[in-house]
PDB file of N, CA and C in Angstrom:
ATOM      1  N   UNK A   1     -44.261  -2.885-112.031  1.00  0.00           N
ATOM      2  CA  UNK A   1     -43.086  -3.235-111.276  1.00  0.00           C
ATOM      3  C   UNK A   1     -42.611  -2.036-110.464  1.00  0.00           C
ATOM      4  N   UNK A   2     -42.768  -2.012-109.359  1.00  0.00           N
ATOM      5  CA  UNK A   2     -41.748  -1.044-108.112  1.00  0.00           C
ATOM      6  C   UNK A   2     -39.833  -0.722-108.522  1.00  0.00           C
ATOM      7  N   UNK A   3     -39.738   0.766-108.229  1.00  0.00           N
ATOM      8  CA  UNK A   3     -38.811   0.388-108.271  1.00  0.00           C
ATOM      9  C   UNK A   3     -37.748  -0.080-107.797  1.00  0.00           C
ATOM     10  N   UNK A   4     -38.174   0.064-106.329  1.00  0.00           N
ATOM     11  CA  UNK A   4     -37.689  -0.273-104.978  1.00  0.00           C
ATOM     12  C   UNK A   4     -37.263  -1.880-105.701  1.00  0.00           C
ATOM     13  N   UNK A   5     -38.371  -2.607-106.199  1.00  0.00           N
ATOM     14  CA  UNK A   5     -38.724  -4.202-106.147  1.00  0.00           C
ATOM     15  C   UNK A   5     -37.555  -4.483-107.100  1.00  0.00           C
ATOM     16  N   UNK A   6     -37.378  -3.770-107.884  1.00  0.00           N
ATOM     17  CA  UNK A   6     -36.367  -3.852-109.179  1.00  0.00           C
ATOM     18  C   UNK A   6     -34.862  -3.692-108.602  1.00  0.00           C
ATOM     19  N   UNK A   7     -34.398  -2.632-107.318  1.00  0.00           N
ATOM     20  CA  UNK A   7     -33.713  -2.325-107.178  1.00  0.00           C
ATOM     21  C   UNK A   7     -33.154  -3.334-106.047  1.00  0.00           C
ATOM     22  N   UNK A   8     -33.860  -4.096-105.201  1.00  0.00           N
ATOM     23  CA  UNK A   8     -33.467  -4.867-104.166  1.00  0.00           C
ATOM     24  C   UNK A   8     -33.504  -6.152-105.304  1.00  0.00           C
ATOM     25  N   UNK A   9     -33.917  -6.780-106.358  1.00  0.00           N
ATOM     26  CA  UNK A   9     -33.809  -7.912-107.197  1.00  0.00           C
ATOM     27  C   UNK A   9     -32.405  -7.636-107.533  1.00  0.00           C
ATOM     28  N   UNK A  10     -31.925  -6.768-107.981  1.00  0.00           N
ATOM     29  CA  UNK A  10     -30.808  -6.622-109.134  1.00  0.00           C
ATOM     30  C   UNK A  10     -29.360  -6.371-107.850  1.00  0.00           C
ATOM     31  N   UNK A  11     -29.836  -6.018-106.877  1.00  0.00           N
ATOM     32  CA  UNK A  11     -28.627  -6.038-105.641  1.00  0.00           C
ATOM     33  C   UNK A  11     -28.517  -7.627-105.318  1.00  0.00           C
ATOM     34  N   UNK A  12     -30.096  -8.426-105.262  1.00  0.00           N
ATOM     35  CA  UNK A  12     -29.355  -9.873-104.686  1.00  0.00           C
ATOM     36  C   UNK A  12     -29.231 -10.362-105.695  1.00  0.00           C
ATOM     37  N   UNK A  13     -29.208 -10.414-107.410  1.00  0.00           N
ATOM     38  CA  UNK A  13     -28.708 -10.635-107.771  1.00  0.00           C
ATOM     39  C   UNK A  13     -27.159 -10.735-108.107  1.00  0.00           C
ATOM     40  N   UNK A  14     -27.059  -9.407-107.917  1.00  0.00           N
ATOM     41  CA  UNK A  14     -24.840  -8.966-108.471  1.00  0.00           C
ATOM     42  C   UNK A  14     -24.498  -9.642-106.972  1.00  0.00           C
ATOM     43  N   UNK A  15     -25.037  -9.675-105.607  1.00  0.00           N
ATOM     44  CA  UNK A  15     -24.590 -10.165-104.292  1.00  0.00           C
ATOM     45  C   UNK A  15     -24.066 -11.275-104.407  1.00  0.00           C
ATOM     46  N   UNK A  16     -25.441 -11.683-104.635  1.00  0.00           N
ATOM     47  CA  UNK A  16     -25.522 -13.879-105.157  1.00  0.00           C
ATOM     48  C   UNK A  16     -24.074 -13.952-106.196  1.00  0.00           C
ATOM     49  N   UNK A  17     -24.356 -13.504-107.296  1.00  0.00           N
ATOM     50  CA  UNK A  17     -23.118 -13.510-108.337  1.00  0.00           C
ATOM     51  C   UNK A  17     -21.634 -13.047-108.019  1.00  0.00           C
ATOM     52  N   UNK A  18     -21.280 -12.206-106.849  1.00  0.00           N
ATOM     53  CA  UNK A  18     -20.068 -11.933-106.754  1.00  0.00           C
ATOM     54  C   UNK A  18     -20.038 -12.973-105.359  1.00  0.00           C
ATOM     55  N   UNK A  19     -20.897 -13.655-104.973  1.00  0.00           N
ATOM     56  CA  UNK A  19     -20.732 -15.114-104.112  1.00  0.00           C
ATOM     57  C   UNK A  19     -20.060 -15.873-105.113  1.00  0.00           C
ATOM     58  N   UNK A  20     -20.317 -15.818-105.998  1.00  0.00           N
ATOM     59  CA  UNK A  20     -20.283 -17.559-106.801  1.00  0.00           C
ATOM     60  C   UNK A  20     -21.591 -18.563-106.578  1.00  0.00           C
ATOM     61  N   UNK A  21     -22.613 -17.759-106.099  1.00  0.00           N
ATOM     62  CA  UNK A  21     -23.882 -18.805-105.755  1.00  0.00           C
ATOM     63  C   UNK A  21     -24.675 -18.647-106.963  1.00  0.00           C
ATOM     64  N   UNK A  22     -25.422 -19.761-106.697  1.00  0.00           N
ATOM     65  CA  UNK A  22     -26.710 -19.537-108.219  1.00  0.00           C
ATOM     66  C   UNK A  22     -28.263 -19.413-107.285  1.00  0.00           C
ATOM     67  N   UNK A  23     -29.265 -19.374-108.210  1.00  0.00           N
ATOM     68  CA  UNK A  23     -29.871 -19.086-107.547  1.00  0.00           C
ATOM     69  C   UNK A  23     -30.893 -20.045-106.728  1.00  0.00           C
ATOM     70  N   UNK A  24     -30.299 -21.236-106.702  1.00  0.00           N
ATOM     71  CA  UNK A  24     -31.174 -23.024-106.468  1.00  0.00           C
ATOM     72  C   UNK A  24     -30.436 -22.716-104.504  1.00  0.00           C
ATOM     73  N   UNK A  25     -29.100 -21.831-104.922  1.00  0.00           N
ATOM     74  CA  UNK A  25     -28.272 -21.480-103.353  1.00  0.00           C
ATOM     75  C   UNK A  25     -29.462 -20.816-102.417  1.00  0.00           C
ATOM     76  N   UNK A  26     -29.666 -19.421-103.472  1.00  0.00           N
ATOM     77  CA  UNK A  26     -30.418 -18.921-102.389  1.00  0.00           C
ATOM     78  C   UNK A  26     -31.881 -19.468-101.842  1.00  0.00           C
ATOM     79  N   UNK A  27     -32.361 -19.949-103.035  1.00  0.00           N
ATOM     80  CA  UNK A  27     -33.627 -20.774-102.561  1.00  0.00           C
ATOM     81  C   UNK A  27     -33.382 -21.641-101.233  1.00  0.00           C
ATOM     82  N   UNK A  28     -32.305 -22.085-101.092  1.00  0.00           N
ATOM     83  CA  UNK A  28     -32.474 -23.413-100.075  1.00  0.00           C
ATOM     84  C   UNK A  28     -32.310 -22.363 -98.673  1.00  0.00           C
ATOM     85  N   UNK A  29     -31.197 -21.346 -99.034  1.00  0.00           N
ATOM     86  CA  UNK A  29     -31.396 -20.593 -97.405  1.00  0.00           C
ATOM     87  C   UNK A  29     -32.520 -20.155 -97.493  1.00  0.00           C
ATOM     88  N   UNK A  30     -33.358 -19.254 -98.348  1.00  0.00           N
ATOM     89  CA  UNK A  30     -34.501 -18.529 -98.133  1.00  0.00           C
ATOM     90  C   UNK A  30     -35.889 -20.007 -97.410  1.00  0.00           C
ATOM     91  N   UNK A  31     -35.714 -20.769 -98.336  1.00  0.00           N
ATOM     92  CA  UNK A  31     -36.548 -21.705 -97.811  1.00  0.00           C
ATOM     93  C   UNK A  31     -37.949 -21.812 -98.991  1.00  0.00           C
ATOM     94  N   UNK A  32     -37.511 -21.662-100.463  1.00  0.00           N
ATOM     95  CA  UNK A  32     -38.863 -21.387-101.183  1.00  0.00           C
ATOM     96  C   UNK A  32     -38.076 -21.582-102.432  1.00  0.00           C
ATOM     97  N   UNK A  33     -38.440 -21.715-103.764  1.00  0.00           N
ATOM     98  CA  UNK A  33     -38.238 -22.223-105.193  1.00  0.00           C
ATOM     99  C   UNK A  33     -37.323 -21.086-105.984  1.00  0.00           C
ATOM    100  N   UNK A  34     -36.831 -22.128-106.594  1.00  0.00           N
ATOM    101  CA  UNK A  34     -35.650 -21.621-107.835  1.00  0.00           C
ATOM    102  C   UNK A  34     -36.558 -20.413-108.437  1.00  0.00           C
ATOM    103  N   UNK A  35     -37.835 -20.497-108.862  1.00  0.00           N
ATOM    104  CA  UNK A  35     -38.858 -19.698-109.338  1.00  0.00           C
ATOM    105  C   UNK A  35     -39.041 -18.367-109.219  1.00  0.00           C
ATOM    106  N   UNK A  36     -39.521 -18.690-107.690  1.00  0.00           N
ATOM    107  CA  UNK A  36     -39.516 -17.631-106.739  1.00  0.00           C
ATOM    108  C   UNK A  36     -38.450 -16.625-106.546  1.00  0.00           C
ATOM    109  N   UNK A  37     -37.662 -16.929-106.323  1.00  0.00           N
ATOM    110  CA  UNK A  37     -35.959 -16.131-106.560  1.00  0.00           C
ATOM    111  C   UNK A  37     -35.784 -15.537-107.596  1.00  0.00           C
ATOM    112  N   UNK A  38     -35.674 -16.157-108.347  1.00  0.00           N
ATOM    113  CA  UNK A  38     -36.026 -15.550-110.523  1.00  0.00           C
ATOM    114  C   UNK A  38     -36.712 -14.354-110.103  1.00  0.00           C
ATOM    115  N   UNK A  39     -37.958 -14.426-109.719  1.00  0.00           N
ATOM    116  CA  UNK A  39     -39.228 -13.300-109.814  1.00  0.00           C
ATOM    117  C   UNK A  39     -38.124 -12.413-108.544  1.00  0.00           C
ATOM    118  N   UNK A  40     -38.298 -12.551-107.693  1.00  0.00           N
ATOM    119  CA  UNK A  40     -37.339 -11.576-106.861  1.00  0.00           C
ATOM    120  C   UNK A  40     -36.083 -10.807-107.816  1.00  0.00           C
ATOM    121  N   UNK A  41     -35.927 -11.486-108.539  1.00  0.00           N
ATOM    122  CA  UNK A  41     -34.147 -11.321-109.116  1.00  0.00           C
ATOM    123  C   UNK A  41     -34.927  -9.753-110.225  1.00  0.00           C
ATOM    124  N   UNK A  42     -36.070 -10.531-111.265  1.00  0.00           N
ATOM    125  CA  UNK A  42     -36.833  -9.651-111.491  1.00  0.00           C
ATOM    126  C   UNK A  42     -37.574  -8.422-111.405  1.00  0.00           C
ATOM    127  N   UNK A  43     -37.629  -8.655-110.057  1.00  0.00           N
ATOM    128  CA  UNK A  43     -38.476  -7.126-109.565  1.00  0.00           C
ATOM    129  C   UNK A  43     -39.948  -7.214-109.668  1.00  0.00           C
ATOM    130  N   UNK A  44     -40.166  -8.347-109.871  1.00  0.00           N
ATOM    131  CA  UNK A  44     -41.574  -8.950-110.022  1.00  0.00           C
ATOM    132  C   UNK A  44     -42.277  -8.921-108.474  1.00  0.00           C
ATOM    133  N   UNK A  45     -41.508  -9.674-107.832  1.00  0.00           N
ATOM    134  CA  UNK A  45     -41.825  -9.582-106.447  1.00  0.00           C
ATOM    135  C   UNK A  45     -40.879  -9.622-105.244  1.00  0.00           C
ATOM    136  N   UNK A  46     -40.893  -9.450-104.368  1.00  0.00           N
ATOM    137  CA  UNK A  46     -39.710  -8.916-103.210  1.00  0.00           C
ATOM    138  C   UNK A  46     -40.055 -10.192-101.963  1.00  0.00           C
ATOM    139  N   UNK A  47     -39.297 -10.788-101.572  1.00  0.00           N
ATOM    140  CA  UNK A  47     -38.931 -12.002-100.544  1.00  0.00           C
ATOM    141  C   UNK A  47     -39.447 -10.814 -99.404  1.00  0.00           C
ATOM    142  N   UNK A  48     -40.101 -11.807 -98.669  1.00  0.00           N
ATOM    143  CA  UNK A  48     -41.080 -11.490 -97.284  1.00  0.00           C
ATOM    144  C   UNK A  48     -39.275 -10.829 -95.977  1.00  0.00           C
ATOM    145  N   UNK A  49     -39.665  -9.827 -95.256  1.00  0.00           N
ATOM    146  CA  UNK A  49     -38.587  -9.689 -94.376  1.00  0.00           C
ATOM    147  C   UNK A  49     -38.015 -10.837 -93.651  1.00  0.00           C
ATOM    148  N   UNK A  50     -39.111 -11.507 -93.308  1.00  0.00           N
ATOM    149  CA  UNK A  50     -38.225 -12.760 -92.499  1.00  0.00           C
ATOM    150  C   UNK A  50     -37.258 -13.865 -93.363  1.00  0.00           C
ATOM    151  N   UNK A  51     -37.921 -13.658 -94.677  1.00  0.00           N
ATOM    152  CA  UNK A  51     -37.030 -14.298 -95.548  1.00  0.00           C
ATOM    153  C   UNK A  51     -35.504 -13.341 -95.906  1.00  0.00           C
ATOM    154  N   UNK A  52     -35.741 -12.516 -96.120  1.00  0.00           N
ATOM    155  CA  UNK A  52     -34.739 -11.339 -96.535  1.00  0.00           C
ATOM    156  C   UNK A  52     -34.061 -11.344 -95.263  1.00  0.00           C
ATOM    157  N   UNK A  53     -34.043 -11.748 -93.981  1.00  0.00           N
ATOM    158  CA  UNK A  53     -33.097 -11.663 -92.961  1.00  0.00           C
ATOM    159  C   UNK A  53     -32.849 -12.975 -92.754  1.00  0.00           C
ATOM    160  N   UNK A  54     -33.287 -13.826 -93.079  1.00  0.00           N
ATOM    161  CA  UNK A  54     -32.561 -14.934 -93.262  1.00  0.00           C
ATOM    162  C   UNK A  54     -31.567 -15.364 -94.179  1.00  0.00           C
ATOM    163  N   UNK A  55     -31.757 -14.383 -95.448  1.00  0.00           N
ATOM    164  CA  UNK A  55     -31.240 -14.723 -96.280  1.00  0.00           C
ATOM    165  C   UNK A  55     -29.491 -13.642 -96.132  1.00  0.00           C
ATOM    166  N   UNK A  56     -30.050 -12.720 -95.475  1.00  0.00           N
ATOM    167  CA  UNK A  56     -28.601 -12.251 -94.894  1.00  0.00           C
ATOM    168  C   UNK A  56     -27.499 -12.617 -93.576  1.00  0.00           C
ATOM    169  N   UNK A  57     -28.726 -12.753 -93.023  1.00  0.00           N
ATOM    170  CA  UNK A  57     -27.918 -13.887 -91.758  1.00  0.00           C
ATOM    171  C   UNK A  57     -26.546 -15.060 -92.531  1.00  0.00           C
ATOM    172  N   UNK A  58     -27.609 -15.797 -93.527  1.00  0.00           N
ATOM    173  CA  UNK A  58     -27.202 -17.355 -93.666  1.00  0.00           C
ATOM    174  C   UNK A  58     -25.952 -16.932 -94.527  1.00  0.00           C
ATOM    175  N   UNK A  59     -25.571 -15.472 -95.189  1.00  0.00           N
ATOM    176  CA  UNK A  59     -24.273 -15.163 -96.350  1.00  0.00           C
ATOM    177  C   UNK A  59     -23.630 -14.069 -95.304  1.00  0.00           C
ATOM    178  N   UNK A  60     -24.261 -13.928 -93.851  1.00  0.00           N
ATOM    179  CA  UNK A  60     -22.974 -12.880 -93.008  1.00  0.00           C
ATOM    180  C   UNK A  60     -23.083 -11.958 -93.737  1.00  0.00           C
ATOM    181  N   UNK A  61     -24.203 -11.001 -94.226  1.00  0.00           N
ATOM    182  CA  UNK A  61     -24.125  -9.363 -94.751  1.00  0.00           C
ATOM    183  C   UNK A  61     -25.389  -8.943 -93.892  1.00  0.00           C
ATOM    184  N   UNK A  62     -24.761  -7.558 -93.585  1.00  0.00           N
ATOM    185  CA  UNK A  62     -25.894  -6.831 -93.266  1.00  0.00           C
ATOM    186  C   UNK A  62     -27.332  -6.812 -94.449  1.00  0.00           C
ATOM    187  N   UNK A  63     -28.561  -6.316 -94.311  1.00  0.00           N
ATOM    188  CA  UNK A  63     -29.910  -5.896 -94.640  1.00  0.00           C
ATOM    189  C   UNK A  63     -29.831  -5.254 -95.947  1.00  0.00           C
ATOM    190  N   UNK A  64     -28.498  -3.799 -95.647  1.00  0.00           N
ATOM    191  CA  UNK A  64     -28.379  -2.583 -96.030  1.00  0.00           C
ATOM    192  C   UNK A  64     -27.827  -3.091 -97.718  1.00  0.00           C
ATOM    193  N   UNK A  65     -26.346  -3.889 -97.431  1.00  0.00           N
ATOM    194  CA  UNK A  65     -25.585  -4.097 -98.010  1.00  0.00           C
ATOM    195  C   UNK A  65     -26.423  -5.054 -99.140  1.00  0.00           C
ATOM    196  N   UNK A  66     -26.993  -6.140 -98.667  1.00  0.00           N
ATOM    197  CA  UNK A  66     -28.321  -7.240 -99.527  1.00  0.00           C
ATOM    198  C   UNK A  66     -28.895  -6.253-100.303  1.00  0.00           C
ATOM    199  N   UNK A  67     -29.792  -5.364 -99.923  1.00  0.00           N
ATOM    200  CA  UNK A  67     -30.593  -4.499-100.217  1.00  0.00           C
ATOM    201  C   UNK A  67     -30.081  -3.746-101.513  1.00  0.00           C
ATOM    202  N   UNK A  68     -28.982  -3.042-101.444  1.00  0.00           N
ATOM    203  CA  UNK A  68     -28.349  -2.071-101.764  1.00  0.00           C
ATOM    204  C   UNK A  68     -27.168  -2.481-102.515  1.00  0.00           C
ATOM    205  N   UNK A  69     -27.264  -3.698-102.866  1.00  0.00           N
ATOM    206  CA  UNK A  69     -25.591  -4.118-103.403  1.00  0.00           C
ATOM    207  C   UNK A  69     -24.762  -3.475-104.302  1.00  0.00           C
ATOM    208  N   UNK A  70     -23.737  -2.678-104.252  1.00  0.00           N
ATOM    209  CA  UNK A  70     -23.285  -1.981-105.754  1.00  0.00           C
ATOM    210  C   UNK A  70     -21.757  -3.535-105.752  1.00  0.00           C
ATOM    211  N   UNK A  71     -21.556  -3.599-106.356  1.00  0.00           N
ATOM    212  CA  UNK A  71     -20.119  -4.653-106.963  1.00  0.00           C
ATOM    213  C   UNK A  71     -19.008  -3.969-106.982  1.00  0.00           C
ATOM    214  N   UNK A  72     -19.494  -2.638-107.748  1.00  0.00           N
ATOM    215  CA  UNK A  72     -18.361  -1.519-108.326  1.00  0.00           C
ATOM    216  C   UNK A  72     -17.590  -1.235-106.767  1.00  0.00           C
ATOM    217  N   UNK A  73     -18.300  -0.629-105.916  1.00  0.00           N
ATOM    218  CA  UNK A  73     -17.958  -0.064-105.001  1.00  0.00           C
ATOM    219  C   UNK A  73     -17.380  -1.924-103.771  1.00  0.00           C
ATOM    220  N   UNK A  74     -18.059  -2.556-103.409  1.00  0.00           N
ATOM    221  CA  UNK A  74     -17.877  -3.499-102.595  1.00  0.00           C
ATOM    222  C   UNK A  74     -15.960  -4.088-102.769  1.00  0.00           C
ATOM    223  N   UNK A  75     -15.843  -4.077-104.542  1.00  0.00           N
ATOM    224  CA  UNK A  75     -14.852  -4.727-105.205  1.00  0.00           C
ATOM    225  C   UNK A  75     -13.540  -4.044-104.253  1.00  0.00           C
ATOM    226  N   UNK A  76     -13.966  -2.506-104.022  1.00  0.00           N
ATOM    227  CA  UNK A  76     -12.953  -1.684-103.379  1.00  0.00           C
ATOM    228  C   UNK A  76     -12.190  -2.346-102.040  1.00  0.00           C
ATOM    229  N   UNK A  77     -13.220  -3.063-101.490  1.00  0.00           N
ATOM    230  CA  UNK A  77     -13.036  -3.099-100.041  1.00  0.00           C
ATOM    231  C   UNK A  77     -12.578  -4.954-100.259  1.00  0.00           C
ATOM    232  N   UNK A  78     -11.436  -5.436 -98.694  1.00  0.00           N
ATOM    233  CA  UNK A  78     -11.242  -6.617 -98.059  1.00  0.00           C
ATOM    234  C   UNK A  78     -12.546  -6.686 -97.355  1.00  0.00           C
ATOM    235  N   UNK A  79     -12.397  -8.149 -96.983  1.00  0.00           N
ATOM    236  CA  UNK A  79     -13.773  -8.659 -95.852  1.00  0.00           C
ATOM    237  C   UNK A  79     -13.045  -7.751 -94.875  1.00  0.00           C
ATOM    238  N   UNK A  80     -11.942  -7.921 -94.288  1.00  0.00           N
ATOM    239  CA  UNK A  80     -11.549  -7.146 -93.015  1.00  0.00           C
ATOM    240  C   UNK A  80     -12.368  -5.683 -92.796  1.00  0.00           C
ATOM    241  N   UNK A  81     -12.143  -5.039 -94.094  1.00  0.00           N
ATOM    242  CA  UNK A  81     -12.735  -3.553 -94.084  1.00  0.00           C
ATOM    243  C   UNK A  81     -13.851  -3.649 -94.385  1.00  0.00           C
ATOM    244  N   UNK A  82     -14.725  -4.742 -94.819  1.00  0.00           N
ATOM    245  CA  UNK A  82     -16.293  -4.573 -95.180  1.00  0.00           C
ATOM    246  C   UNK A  82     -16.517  -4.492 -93.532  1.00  0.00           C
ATOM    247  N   UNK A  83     -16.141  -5.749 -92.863  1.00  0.00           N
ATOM    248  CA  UNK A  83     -16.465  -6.122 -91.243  1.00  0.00           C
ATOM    249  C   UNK A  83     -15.994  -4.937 -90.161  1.00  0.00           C
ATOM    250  N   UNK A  84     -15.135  -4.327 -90.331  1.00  0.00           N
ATOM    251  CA  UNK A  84     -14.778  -2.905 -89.713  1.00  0.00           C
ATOM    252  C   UNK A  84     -15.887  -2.065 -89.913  1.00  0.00           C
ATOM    253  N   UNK A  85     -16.147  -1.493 -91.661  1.00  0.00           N
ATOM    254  CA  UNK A  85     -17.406  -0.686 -91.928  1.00  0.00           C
ATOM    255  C   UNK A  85     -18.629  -1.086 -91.228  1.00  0.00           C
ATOM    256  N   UNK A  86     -19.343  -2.309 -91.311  1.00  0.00           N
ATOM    257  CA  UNK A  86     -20.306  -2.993 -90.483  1.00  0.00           C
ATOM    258  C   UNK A  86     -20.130  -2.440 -89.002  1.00  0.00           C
ATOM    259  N   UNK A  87     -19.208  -2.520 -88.559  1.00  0.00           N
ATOM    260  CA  UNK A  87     -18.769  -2.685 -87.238  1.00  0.00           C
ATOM    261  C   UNK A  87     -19.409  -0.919 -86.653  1.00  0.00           C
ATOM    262  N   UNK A  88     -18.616   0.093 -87.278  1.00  0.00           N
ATOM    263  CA  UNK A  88     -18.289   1.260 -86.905  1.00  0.00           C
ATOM    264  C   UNK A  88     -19.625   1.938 -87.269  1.00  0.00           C
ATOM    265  N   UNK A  89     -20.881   1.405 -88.550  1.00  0.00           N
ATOM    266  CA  UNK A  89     -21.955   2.136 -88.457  1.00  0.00           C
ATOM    267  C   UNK A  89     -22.713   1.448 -87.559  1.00  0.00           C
ATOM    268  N   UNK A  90     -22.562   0.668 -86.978  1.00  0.00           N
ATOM    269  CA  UNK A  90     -23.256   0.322 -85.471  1.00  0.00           C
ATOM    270  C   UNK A  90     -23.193   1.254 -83.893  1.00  0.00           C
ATOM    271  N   UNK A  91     -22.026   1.571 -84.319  1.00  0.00           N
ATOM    272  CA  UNK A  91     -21.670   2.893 -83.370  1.00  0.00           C
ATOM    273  C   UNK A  91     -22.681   4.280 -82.972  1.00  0.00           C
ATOM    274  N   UNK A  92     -22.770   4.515 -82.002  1.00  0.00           N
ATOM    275  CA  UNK A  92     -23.327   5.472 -81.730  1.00  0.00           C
ATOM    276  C   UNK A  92     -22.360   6.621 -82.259  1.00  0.00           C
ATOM    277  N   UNK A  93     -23.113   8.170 -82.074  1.00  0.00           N
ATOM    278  CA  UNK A  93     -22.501   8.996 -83.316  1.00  0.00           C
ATOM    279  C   UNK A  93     -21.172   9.558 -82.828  1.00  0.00           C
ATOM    280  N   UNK A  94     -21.123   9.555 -81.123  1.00  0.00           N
ATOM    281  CA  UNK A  94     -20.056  10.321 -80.537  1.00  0.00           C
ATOM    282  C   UNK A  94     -18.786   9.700 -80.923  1.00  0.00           C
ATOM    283  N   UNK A  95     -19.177   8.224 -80.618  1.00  0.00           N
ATOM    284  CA  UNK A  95     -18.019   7.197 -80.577  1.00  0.00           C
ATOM    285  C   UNK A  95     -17.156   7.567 -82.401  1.00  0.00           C
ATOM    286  N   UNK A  96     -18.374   7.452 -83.354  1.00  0.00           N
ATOM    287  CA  UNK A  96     -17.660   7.022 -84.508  1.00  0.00           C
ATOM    288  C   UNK A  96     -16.900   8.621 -84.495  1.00  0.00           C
ATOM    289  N   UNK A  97     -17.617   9.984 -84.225  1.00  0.00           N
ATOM    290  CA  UNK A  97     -16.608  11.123 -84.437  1.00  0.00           C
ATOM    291  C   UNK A  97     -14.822  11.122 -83.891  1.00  0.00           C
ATOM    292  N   UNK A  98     -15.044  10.280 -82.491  1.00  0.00           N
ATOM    293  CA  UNK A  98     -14.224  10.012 -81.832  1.00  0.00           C
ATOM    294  C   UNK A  98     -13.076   9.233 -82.798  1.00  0.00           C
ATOM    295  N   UNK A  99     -13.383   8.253 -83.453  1.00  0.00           N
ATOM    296  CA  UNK A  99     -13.055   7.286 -84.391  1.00  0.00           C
ATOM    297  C   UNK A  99     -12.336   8.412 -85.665  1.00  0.00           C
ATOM    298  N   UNK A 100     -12.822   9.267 -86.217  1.00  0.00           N
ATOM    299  CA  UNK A 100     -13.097   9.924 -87.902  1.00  0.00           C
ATOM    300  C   UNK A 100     -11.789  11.124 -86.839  1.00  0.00           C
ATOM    301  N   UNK A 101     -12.173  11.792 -85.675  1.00  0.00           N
ATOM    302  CA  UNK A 101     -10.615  12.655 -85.570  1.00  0.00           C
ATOM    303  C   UNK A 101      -9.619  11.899 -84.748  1.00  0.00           C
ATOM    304  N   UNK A 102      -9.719  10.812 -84.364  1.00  0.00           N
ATOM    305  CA  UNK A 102      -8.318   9.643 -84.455  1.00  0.00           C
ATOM    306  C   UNK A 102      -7.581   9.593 -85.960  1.00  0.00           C
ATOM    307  N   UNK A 103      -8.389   9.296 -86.899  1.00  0.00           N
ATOM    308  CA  UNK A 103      -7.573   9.088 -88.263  1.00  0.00           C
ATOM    309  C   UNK A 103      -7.185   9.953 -88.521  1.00  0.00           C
ATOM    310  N   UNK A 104      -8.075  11.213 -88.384  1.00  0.00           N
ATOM    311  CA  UNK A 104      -7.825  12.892 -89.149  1.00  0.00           C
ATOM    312  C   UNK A 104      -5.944  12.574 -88.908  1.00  0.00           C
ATOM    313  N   UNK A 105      -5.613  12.545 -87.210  1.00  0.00           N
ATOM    314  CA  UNK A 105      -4.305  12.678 -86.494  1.00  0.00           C
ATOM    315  C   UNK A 105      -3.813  11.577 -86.890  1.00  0.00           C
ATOM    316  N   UNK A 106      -4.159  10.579 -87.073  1.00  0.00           N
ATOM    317  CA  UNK A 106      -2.997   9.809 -87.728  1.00  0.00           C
ATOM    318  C   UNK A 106      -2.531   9.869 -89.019  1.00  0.00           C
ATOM    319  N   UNK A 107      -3.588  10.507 -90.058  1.00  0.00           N
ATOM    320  CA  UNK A 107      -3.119  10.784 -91.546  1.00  0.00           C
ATOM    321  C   UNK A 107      -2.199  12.080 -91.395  1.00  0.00           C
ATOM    322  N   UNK A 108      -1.744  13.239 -90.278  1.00  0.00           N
ATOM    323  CA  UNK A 108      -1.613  14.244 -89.884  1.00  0.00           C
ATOM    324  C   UNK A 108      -0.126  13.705 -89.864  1.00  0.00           C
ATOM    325  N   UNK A 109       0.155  12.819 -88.903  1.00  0.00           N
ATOM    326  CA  UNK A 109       1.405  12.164 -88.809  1.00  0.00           C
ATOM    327  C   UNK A 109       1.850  11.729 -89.668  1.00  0.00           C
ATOM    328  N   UNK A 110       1.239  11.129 -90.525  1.00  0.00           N
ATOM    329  CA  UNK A 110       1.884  10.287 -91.837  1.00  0.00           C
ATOM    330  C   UNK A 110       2.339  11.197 -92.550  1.00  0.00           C
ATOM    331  N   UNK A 111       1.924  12.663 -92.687  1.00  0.00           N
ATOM    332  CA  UNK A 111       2.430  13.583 -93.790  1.00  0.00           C
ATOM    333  C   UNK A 111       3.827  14.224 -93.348  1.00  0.00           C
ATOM    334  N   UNK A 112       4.312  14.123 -91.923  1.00  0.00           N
ATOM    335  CA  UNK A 112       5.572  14.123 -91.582  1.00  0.00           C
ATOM    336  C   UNK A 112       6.489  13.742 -91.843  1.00  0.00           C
TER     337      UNK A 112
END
């Protein structure tokens, strides 16, 4: 078993689960068996990319976030601020610095 394979199973797993989906859900977006998903969930085997971007498309998350799911950390954030975060690492690098010393000055003000 990979551990990569283990580590992208156990992200769409806690993903799927802090959906409220089971896993008969993701089968029908992915397009392939309750089975199949299990073994993914497993680390047995890893859903083909075109499946894995479908399967993020069809729940509105980035690749990264599917991939990579922590719960602990996600729990922190509103959709508003997940969709902002999404938003701002799309940014080219000038823009987001531009972005990071806007706040610096507005947390600057707040301590006034």
């Amino acid at each position: 078993m990979s551990t990569i394979f283990m580590k992208i199973g156990k992200s769409l797993r806690a993903f799927r689960n802090s959906k409220g989906l089971g896993q008969a859900d993701i089968a029908a977006i992915a397009g392939t068996s309750i089975p199949t998903v299990s073994e993914w969930e497993k680390g047995k085997s890893n859903p083909t990319l075109e499946r894995f971007i479908t399967i993020a498309q069809e729940l509105n998350v980035s690749l990264d976030t599917l991939a990579f799911f922590d719960k602990e950390s996600s729990d922190n954030f509103s959709k508003e601020e997940l969709k902002f975060l999404r938003e701002f690492r799309k940014l080219p690098i000038t823009m987001k610095e531009s972005i990071k010393n806007i706040l610096k000055e507005f947390n600057k003000l707040e301590k006034i």
